[in-house]
C-alpha atoms as a PDB file:
ATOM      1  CA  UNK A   1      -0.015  46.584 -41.673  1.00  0.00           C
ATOM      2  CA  UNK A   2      -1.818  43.708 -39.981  1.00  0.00           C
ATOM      3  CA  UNK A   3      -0.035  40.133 -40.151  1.00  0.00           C
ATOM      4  CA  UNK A   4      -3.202  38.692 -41.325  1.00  0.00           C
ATOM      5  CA  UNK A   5      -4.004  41.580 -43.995  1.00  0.00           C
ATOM      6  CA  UNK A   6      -7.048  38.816 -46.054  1.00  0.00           C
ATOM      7  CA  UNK A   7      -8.946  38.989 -42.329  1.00  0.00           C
ATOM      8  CA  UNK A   8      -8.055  42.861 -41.929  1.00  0.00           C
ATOM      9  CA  UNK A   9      -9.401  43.469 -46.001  1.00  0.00           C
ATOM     10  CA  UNK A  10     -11.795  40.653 -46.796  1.00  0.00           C
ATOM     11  CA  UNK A  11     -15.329  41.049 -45.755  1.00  0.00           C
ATOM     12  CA  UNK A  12     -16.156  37.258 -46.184  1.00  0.00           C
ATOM     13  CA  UNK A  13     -16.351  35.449 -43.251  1.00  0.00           C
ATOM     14  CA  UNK A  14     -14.067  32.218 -42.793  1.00  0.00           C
ATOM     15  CA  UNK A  15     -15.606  29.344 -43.052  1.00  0.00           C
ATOM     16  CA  UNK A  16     -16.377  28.050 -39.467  1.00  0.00           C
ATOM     17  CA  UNK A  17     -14.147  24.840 -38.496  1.00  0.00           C
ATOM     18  CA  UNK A  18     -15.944  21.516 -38.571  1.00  0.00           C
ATOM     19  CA  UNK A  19     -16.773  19.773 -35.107  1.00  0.00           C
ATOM     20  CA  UNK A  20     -14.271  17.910 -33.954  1.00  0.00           C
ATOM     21  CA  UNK A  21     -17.111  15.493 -32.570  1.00  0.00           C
ATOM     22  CA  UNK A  22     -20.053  15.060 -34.738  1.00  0.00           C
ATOM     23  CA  UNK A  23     -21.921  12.751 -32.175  1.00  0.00           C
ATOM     24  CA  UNK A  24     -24.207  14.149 -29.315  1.00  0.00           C
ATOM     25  CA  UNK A  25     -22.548  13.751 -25.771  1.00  0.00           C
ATOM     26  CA  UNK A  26     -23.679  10.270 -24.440  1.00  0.00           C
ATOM     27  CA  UNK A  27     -25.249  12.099 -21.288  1.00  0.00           C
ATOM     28  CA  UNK A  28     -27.625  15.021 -21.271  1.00  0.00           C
ATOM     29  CA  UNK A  29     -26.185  18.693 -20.473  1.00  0.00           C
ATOM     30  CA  UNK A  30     -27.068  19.928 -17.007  1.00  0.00           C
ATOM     31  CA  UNK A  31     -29.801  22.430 -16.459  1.00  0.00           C
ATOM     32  CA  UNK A  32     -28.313  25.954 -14.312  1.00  0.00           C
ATOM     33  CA  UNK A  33     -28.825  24.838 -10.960  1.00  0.00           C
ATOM     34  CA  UNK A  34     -29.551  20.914 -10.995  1.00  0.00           C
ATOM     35  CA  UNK A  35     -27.726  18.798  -8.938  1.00  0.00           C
ATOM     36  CA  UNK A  36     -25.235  20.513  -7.335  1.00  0.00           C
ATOM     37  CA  UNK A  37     -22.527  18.374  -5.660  1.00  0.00           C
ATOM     38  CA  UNK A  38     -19.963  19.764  -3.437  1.00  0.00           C
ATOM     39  CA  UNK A  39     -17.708  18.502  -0.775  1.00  0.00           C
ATOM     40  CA  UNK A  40     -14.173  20.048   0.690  1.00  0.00           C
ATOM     41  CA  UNK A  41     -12.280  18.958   3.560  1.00  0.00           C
ATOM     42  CA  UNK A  42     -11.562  22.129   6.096  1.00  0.00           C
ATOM     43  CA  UNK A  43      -9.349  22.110   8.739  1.00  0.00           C
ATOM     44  CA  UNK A  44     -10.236  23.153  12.430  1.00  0.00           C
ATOM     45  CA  UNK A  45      -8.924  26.433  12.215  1.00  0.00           C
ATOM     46  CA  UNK A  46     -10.284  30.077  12.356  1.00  0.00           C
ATOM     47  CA  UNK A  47     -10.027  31.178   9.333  1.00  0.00           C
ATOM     48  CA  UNK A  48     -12.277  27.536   7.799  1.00  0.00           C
ATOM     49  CA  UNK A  49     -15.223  29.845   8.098  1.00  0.00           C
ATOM     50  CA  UNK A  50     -14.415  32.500   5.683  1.00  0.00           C
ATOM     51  CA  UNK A  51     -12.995  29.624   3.281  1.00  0.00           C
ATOM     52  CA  UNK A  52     -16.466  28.206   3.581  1.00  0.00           C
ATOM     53  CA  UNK A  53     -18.464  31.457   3.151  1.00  0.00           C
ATOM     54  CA  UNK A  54     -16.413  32.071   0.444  1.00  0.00           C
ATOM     55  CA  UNK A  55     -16.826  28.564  -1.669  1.00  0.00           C
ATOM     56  CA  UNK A  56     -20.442  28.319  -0.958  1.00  0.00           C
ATOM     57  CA  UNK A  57     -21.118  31.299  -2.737  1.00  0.00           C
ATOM     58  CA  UNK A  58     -19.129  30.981  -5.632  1.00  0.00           C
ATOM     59  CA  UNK A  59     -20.655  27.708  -5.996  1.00  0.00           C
ATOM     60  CA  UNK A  60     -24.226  28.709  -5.788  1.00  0.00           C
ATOM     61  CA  UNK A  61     -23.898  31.571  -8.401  1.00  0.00           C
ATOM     62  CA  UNK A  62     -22.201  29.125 -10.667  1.00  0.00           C
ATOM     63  CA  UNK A  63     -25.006  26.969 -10.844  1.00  0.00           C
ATOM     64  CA  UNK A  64     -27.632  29.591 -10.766  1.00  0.00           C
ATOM     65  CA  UNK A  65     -29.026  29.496  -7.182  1.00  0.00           C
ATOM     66  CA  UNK A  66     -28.131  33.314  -6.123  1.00  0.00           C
ATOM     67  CA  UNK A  67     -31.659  33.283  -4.094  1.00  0.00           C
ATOM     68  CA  UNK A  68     -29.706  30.709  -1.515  1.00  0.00           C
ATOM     69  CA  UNK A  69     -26.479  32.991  -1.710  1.00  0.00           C
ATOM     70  CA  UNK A  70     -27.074  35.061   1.816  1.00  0.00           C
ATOM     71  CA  UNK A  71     -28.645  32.213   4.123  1.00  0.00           C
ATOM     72  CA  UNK A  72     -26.107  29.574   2.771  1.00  0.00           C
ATOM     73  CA  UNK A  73     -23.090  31.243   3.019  1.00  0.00           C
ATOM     74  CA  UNK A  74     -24.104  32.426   6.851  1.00  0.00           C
ATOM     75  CA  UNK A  75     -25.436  28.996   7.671  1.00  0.00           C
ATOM     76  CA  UNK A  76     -21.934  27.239   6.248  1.00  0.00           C
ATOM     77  CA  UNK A  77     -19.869  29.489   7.993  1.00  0.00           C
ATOM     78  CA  UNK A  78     -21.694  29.305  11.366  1.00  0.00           C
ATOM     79  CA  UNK A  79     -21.466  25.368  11.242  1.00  0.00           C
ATOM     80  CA  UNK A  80     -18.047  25.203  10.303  1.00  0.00           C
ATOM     81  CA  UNK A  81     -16.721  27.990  12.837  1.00  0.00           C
ATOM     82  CA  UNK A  82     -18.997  26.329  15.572  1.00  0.00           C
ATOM     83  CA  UNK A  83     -17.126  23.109  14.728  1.00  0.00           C
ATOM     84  CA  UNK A  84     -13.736  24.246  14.605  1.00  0.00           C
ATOM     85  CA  UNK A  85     -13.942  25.761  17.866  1.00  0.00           C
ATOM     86  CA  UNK A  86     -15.610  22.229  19.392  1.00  0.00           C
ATOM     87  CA  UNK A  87     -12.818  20.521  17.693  1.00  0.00           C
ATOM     88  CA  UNK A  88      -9.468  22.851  16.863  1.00  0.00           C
ATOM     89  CA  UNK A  89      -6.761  21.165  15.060  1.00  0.00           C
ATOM     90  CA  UNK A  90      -9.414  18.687  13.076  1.00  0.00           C
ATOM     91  CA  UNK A  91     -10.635  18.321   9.212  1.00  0.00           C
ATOM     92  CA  UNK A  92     -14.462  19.194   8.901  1.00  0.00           C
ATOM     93  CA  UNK A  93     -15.913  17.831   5.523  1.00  0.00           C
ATOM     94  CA  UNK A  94     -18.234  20.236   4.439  1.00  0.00           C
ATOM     95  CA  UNK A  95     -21.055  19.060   2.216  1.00  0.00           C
ATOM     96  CA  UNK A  96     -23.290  21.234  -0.662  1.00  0.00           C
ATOM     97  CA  UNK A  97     -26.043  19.641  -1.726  1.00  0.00           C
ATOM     98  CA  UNK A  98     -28.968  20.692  -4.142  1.00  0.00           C
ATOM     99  CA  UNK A  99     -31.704  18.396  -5.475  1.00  0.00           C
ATOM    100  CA  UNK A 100     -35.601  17.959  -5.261  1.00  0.00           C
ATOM    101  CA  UNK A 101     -35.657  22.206  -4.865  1.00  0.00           C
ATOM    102  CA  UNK A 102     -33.890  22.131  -1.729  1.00  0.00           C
ATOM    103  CA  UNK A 103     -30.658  22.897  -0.389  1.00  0.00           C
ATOM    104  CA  UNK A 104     -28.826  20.754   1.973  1.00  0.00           C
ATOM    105  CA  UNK A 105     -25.477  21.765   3.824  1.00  0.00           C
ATOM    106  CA  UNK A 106     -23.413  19.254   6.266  1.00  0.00           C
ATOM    107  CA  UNK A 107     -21.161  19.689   8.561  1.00  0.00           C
ATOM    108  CA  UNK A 108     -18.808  16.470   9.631  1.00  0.00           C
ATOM    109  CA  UNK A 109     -16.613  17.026  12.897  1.00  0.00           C
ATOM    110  CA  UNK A 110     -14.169  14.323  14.400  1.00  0.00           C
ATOM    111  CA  UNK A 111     -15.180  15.675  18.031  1.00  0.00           C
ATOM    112  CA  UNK A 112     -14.777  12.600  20.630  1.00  0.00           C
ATOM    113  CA  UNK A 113     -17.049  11.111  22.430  1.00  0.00           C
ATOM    114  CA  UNK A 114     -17.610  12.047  25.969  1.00  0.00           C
ATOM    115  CA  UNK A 115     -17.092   9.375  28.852  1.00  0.00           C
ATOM    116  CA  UNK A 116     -19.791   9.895  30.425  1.00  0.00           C
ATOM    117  CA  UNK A 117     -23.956  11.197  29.871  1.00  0.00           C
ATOM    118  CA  UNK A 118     -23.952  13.778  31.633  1.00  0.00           C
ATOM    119  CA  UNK A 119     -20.806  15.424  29.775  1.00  0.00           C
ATOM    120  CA  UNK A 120     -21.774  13.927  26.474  1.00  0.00           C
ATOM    121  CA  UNK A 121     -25.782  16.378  27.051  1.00  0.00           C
ATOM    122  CA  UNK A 122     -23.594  19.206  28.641  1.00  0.00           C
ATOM    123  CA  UNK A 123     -21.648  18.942  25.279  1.00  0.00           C
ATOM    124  CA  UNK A 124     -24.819  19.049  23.075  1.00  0.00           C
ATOM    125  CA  UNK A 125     -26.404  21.564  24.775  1.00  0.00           C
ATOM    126  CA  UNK A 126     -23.205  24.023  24.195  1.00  0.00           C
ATOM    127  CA  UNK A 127     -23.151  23.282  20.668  1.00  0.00           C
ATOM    128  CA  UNK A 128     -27.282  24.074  20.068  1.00  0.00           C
ATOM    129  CA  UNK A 129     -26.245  27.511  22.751  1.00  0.00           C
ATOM    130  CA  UNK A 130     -23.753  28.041  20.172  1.00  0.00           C
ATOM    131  CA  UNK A 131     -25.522  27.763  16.915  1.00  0.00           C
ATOM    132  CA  UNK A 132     -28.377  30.386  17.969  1.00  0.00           C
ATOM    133  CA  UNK A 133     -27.344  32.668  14.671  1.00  0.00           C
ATOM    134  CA  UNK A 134     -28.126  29.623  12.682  1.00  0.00           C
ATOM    135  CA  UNK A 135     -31.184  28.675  14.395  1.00  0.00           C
ATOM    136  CA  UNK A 136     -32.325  32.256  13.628  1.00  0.00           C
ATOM    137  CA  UNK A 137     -31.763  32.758   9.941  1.00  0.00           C
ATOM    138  CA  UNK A 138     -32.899  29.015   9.594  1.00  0.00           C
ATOM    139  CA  UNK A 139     -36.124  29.634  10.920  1.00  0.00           C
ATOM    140  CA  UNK A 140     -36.282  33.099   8.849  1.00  0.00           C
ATOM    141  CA  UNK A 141     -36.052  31.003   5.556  1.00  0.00           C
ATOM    142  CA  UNK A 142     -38.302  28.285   6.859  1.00  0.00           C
ATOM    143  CA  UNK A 143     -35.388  25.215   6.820  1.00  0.00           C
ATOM    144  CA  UNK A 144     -34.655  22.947   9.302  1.00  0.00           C
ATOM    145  CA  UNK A 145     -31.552  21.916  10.747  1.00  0.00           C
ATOM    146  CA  UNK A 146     -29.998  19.273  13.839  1.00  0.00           C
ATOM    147  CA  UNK A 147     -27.171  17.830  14.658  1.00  0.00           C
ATOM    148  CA  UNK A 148     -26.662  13.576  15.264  1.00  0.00           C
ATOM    149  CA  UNK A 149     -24.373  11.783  15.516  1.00  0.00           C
ATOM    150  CA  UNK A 150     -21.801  10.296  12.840  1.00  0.00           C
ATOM    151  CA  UNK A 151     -22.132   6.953  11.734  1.00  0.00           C
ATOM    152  CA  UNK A 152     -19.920   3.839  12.918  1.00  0.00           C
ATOM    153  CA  UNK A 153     -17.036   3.424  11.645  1.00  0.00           C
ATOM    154  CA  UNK A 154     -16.771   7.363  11.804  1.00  0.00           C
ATOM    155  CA  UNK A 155     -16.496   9.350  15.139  1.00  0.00           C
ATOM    156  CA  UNK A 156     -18.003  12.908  15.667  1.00  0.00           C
ATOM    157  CA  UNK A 157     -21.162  15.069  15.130  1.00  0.00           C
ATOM    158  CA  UNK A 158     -23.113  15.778  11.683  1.00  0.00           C
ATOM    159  CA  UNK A 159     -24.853  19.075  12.081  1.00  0.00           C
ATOM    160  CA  UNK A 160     -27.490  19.438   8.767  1.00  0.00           C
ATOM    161  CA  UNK A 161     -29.253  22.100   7.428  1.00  0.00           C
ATOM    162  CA  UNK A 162     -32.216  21.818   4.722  1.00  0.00           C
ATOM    163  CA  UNK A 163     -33.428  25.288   3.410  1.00  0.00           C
ATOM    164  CA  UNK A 164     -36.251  24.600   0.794  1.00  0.00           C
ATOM    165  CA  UNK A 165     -37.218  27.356  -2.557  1.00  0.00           C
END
């Protein structure tokens, strides 16, 4: 016999508990796939690019943007293995981004700066040689991408992606 014989026997529902908060959430509840924010700190290592691949696409199916899942996950994990091998042994922030119907990814690196130009363009032209998967299924999708230079007071490269709807 069931420990709870009057919900095994009695075909009236319970009454359904009161709600604990009886006032309407001060903010408004997020549509599937607005504003998605996310940012992880990856270390310079080979296996960063799966980890990547990986979060990207569990985050964009968790906020409803599926159609992004494919390009995303192969743009994220192109940046971030380009990266780590420019700078091995160093955090990369990667950065999610979706608003205004676009999708933005970011790549941070702590690679130094070069002593001298010619060294410092040698260096950028490796890393744009070495991103030519990215450049192609960027261009297939109609985004854009680049790479500049971080900000003072941080060191490194920011390589960007956009990819529009």
């Amino acid at each position: 016999m069931s420990p709870f014989p009057r919900a095994a026997l009695c075909p009236v529902p319970e009454e359904p508990a009161p709600d604990p908060n009886p006032h309407p959430a001060p903010y408004p509840k997020r549509r599937s796939g607005n504003r998605l924010a996310l940012s992880l700190t990856l270390p310079g290592d080979p296996r960063s690019p799966a980890i990547a691949r990986a979060v990207v696409t569990a985050a964009l199916r968790a906020h409803g943007l599926a159609s992004y899942t494919w390009p995303a996950a192969q743009i994220a994990s192109e940046l971030v293995a380009v990266n780590a091998t420019l700078t091995p042994q160093k955090d990369l922030y990667l950065s999610l981004r979706h608003r205004d119907d676009a999708l933005r990814l970011l790549v941070w690196d702590q690679h130094p700066d070069h002593a001298g130009p010619g060294s410092a363009e040698l260096c950028a032209q490796r890393r744009r040689r070495a991103l030519w998967l990215l450049t192609a299924v960027v261009d297939d999708w109609g985004g854009e991408w680049g790479v500049c230079r971080a900000l003072a007071p941080h060191r490194g490269h920011k390589s960007w992606v956009v990819m529009p709807r």
